[in-house]
N, C-alpha and C. Protein backbone atom coordinates (compact mmCIF):
# COMPACT_ATOMS: atom_id res chain seq x y z
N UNK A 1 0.84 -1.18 0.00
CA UNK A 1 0.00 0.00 0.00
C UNK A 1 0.88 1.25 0.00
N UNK A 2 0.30 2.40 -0.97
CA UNK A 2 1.34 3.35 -0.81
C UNK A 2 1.16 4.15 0.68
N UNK A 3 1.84 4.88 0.94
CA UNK A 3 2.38 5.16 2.35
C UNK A 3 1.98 6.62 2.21
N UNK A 4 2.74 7.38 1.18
CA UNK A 4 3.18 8.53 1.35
C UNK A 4 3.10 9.19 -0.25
N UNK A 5 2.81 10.49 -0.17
CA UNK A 5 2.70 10.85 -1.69
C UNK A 5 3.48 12.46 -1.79
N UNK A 6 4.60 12.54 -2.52
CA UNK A 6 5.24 13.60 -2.84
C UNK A 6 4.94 14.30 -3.99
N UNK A 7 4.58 16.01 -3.58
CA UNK A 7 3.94 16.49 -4.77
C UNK A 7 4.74 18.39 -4.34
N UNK A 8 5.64 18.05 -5.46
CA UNK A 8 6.10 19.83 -5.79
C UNK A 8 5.58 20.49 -7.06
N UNK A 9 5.56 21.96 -6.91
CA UNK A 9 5.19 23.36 -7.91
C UNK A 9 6.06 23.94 -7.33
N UNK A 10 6.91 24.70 -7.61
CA UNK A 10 7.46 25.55 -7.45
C UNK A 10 7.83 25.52 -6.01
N UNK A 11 7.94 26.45 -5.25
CA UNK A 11 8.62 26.48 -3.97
C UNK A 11 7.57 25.93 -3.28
N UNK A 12 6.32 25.10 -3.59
CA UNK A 12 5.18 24.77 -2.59
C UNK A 12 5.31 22.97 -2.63
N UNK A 13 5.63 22.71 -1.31
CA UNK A 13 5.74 20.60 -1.72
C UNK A 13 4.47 20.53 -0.94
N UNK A 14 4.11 19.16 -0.93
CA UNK A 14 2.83 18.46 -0.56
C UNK A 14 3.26 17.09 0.01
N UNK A 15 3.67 16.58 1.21
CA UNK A 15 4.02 15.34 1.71
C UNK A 15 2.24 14.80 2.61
N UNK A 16 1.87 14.19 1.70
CA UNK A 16 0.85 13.81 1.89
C UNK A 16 0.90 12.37 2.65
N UNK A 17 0.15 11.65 3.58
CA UNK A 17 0.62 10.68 4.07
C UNK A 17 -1.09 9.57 3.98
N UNK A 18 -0.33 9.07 2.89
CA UNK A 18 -2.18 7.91 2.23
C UNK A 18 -2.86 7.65 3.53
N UNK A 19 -2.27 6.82 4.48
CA UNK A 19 -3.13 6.08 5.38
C UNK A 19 -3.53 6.88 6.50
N UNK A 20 -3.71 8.12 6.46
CA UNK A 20 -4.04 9.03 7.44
C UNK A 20 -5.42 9.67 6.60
N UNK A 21 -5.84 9.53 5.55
CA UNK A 21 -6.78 10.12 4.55
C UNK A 21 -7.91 8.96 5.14
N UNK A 22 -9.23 9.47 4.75
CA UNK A 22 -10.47 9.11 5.06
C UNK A 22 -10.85 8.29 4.61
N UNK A 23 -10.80 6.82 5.15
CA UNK A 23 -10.95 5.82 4.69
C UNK A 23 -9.88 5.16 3.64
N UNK A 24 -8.66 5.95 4.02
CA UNK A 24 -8.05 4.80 3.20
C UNK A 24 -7.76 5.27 2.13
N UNK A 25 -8.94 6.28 1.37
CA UNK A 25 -8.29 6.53 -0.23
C UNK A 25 -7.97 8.43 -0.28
N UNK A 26 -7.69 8.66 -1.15
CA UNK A 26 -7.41 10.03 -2.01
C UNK A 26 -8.27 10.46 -2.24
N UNK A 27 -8.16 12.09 -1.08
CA UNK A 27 -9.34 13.30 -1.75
C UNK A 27 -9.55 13.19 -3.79
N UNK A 28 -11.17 13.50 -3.63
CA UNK A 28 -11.20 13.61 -4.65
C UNK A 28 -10.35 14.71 -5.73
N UNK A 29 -10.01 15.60 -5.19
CA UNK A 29 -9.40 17.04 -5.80
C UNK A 29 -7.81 16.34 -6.29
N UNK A 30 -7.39 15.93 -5.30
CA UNK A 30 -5.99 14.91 -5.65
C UNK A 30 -6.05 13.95 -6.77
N UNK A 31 -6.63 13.11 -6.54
CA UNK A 31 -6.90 12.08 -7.46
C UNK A 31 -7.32 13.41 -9.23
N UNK A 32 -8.29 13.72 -8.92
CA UNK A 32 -8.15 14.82 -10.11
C UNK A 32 -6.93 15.62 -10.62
N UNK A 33 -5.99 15.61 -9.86
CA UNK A 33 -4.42 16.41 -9.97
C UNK A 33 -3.86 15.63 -10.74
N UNK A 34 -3.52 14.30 -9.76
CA UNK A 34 -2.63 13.37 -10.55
C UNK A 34 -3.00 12.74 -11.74
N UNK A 35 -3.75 13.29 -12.62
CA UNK A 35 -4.79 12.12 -13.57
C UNK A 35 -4.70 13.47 -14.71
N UNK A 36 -4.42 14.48 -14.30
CA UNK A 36 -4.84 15.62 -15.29
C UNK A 36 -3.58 15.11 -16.42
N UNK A 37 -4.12 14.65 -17.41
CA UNK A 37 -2.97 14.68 -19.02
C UNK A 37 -1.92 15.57 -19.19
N UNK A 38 -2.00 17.14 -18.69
CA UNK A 38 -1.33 17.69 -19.03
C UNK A 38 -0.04 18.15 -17.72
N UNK A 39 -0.08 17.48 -16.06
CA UNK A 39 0.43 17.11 -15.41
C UNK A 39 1.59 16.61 -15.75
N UNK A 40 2.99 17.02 -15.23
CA UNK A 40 4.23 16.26 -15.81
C UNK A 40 4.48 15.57 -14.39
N UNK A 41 5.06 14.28 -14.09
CA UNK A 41 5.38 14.17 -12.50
C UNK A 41 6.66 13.67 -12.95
N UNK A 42 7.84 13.88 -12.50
CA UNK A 42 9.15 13.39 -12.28
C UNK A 42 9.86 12.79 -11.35
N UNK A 43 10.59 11.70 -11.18
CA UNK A 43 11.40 11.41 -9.64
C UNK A 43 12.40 10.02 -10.24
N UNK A 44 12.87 9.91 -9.78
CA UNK A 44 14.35 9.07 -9.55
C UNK A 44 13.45 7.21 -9.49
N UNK A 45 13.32 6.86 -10.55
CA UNK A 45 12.58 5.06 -10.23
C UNK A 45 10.95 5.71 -9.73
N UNK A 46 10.68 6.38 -11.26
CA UNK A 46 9.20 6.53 -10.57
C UNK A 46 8.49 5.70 -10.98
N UNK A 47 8.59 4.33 -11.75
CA UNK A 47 7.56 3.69 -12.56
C UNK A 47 7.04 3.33 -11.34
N UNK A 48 8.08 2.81 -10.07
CA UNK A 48 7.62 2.19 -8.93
C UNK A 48 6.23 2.91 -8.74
N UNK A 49 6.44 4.44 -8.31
CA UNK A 49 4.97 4.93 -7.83
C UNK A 49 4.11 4.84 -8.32
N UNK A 50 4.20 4.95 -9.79
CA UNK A 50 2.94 5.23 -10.89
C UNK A 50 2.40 3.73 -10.69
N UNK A 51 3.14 2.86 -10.77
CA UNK A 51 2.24 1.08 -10.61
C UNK A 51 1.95 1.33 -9.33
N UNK A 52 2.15 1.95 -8.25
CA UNK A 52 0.96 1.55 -7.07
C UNK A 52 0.08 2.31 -6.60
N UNK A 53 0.43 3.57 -7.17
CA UNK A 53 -0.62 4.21 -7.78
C UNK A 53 -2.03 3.91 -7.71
N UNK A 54 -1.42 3.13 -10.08
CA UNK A 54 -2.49 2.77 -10.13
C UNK A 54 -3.23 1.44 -9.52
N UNK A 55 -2.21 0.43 -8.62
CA UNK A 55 -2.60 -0.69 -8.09
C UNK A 55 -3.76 -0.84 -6.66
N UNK A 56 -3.32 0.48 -6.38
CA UNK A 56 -3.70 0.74 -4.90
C UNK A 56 -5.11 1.54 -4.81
N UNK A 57 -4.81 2.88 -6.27
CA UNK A 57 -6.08 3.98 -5.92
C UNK A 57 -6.67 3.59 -7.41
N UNK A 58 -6.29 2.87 -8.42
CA UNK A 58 -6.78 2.97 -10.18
C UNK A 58 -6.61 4.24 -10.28
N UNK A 59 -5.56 5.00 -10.04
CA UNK A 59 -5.19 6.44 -10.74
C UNK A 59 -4.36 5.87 -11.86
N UNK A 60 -4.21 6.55 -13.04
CA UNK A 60 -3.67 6.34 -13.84
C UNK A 60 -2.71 7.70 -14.20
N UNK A 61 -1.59 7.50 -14.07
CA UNK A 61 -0.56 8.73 -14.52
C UNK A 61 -0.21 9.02 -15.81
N UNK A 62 -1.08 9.99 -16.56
CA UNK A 62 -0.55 9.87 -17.88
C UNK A 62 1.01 10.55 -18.14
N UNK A 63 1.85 10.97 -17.23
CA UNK A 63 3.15 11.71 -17.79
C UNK A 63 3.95 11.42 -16.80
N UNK A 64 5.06 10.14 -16.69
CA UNK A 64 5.91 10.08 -15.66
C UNK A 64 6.68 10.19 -16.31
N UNK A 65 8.26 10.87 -15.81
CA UNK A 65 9.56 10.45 -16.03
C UNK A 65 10.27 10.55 -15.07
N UNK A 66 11.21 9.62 -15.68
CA UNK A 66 11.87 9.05 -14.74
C UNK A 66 13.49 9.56 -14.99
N UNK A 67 13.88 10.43 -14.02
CA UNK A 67 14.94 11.13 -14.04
C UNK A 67 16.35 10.69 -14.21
N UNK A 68 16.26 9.37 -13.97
CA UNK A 68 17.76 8.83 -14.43
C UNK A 68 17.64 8.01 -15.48
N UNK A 69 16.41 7.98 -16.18
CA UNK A 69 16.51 7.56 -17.61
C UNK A 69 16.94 8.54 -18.60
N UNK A 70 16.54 10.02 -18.57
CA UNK A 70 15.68 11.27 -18.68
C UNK A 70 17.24 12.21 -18.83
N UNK A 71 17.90 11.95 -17.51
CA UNK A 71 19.14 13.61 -17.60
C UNK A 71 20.46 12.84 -18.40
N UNK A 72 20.48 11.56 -18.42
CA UNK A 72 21.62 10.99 -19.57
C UNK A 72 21.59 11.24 -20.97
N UNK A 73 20.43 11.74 -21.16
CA UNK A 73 20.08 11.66 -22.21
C UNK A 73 19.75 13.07 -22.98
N UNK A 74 19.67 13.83 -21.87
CA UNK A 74 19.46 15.20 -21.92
C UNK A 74 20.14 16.00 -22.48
N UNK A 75 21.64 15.64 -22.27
CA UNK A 75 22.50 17.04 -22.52
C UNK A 75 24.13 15.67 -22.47
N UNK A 76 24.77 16.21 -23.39
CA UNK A 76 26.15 15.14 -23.88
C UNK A 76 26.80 14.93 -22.33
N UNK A 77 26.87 16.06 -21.98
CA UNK A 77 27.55 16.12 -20.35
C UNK A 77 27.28 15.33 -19.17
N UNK A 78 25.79 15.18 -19.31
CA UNK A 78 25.47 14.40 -18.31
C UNK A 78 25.47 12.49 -18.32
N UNK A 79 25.54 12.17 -19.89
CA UNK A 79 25.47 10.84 -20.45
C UNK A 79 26.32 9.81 -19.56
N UNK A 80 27.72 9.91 -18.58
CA UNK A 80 27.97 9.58 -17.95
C UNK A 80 27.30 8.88 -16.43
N UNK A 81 25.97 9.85 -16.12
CA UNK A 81 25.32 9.37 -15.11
C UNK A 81 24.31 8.51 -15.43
N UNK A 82 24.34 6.93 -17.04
CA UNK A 82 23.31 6.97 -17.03
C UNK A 82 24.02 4.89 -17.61
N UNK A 83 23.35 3.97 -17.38
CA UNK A 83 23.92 2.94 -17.93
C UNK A 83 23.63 1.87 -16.36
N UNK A 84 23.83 1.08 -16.28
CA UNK A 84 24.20 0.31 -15.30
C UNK A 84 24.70 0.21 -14.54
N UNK A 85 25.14 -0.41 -13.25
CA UNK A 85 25.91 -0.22 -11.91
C UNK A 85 26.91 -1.31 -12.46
N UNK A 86 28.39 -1.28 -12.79
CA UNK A 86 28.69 -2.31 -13.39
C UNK A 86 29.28 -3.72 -12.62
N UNK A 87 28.46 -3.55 -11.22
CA UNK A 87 28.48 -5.19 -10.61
C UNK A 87 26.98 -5.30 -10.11
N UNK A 88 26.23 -4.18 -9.82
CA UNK A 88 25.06 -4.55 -8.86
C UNK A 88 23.94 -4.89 -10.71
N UNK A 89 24.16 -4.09 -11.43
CA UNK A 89 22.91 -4.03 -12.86
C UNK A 89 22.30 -3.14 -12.29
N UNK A 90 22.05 -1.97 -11.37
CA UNK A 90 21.17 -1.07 -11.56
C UNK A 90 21.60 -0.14 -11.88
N UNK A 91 20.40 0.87 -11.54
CA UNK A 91 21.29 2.37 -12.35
C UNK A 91 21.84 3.01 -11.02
N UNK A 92 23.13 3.12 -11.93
CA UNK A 92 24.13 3.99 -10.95
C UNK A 92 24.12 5.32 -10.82
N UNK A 93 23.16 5.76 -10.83
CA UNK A 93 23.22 7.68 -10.57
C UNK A 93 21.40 7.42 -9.79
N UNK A 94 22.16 7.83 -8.18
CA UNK A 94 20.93 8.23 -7.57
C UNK A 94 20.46 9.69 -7.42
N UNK A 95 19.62 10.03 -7.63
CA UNK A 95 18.35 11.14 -7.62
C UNK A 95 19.40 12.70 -7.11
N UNK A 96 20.06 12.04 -5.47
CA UNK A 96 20.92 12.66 -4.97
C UNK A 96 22.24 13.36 -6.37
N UNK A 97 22.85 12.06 -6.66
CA UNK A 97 24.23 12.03 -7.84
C UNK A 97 23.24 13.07 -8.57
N UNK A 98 22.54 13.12 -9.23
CA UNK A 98 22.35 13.62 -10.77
C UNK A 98 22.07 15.13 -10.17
N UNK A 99 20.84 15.53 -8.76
CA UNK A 99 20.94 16.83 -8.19
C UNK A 99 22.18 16.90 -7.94
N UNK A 100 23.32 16.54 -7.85
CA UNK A 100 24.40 17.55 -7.59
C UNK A 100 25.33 17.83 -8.74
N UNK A 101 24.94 17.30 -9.82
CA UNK A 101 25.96 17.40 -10.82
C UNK A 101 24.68 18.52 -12.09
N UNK A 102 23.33 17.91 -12.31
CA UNK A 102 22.41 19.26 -12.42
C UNK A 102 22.61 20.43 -12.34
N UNK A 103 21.94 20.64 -10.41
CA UNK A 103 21.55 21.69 -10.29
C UNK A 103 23.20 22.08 -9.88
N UNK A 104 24.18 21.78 -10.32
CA UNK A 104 25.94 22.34 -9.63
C UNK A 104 25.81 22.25 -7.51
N UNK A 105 25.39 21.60 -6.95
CA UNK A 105 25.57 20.95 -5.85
C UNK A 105 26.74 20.59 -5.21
N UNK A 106 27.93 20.75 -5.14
CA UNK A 106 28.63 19.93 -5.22
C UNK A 106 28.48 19.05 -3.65
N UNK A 107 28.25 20.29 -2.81
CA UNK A 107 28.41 19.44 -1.40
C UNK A 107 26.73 18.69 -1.02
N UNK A 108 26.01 18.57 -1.59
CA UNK A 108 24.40 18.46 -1.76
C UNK A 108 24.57 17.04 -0.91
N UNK A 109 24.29 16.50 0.61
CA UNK A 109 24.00 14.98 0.95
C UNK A 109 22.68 15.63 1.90
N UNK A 110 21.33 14.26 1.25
CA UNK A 110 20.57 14.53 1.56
C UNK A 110 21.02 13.21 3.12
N UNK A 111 20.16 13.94 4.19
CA UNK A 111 19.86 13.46 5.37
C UNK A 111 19.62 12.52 5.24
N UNK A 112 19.86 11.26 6.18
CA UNK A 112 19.15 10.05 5.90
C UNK A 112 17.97 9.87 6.98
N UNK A 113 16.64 8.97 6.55
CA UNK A 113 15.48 8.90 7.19
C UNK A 113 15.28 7.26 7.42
N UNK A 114 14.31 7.26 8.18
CA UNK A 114 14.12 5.97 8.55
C UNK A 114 13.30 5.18 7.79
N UNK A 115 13.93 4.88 6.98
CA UNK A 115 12.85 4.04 5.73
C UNK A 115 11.63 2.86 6.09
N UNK A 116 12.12 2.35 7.21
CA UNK A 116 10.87 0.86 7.51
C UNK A 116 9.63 2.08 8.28
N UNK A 117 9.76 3.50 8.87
CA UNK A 117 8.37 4.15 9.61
C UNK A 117 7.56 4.72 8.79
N UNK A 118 8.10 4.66 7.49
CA UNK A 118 7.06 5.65 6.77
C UNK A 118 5.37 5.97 6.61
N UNK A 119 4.83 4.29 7.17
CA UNK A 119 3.59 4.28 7.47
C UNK A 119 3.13 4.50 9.09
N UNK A 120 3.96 5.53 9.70
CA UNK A 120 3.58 5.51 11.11
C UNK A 120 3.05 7.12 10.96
N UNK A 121 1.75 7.11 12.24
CA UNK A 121 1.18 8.26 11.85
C UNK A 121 1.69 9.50 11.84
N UNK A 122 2.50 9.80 12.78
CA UNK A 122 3.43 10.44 12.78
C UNK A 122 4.98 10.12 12.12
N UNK A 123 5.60 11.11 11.36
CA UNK A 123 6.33 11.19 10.67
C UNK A 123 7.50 11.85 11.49
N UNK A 124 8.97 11.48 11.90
CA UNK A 124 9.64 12.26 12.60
C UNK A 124 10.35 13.29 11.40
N UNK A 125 10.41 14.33 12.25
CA UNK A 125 11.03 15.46 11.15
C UNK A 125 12.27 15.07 10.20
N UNK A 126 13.05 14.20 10.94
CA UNK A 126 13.76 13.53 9.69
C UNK A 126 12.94 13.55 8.10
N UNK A 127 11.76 12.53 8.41
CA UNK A 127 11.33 11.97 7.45
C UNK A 127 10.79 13.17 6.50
N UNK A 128 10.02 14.00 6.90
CA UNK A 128 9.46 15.06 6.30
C UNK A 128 10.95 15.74 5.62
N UNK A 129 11.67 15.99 6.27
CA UNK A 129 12.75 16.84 5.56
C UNK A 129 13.34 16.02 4.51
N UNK A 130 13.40 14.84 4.59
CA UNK A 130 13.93 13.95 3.49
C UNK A 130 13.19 14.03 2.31
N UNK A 131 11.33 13.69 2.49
CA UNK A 131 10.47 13.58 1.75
C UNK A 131 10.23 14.85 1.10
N UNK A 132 10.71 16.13 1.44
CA UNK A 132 10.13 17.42 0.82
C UNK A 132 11.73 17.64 0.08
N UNK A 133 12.98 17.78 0.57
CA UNK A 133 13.88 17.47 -0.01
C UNK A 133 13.79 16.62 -1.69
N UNK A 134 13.92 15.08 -1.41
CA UNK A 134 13.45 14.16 -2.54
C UNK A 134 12.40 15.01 -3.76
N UNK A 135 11.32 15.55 -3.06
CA UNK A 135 10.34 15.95 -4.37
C UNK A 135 11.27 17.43 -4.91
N UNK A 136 11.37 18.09 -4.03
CA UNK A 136 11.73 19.16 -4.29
C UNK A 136 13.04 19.26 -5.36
N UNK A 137 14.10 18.19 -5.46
CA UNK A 137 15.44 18.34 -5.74
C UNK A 137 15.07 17.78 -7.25
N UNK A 138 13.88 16.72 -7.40
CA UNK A 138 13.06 16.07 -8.51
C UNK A 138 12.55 17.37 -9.61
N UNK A 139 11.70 18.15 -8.90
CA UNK A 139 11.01 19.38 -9.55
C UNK A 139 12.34 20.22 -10.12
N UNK A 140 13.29 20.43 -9.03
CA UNK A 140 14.38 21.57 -9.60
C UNK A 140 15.32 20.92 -11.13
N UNK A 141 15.66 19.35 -10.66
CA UNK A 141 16.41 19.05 -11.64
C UNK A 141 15.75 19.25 -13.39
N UNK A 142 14.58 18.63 -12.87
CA UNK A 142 13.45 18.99 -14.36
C UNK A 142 13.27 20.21 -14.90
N UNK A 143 13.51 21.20 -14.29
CA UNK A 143 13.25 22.69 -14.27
C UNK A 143 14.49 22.51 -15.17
N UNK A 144 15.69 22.44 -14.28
CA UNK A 144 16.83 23.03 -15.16
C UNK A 144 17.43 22.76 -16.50
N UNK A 145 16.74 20.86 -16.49
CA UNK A 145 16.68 20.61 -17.95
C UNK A 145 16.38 21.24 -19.36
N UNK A 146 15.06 21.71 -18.86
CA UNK A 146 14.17 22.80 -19.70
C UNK A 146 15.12 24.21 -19.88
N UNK A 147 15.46 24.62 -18.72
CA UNK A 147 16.04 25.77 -18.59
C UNK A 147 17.48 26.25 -19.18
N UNK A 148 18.29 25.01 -19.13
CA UNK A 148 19.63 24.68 -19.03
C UNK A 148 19.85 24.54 -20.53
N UNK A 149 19.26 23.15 -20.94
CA UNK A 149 19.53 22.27 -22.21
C UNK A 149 18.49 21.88 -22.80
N UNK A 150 17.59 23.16 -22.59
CA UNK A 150 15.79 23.52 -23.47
C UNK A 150 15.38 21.42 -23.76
N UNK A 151 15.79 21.02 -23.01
CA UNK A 151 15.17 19.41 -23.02
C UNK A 151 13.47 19.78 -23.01
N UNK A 152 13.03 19.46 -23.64
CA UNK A 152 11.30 19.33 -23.55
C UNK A 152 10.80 17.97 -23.13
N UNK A 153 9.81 18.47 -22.06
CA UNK A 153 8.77 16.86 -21.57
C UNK A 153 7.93 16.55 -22.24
């Protein structure tokens, strides 16, 4: 079940927390957000969210990308952060790697949070700072694509 839902615009994030919502599912106004066609959502291994998503609420995301498929591909410079981990097979540029080489970061380490509480009703400020961090560093890198190396979504 999803846990938690990260949603940036501009300097405004949204750490929404599913199992604290009324009965279980997504205001209707939300569910209308995430579903709008012309909605872009971005993040680091987002197919994960978009399948539970739609597994959990039948939202259907018409516009994900997925940022470490997405900034290798973007601009000649960045093509380095993008290929395989060459012993584990995954992708070797996390969300973190690509915001600091992006947005010019150099010293950029996000906090670490307690990954097994995320469904506890309370959230310790760790977690929130991680979770608004994560969306937020998602929204900026996409920004600068556009901005940077006119990449279009």
């Amino acid at each position: 079940m999803t846990s938690l839902l990260q949603l940036c615009i501009g300097i405004c994030v949204l750490v929404f927390q599913v199992l604290c919502a009324d009965g279980g599912d997504l205001p209707a106004v939300l569910k209308r957000f995430l579903t709008e066609e012309d909605h872009i959502f971005t993040g680091a291994h987002i197919e994960n969210d978009v399948k539970r998503l739609r597994d959990d609420f039948g939202i259907t995301i018409s516009t994900s990308i997925d940022l470490q498929l997405v900034v290798p591909k973007a601009a000649h410079r960045y093509e380095y952060l993008g290929g395989p981990h060459p012993l584990f097979g995954v992708r070797c540029s996390s969300l973190e790697k690509i915001a600091r080489e992006v947005l010019c970061l150099p010293r950029l380490r996000k906090e670490g949070a307690d990954h097994d509480n995320w469904h506890l009703w309370y959230l310790l400020p760790s977690q929130v700072k991680y979770a608004t961090t994560d969306v937020y560093l998602s929204y900026e890198i996409a920004k600068q694509l556009e901005i940077k190396d006119g990449y279009r979504f």
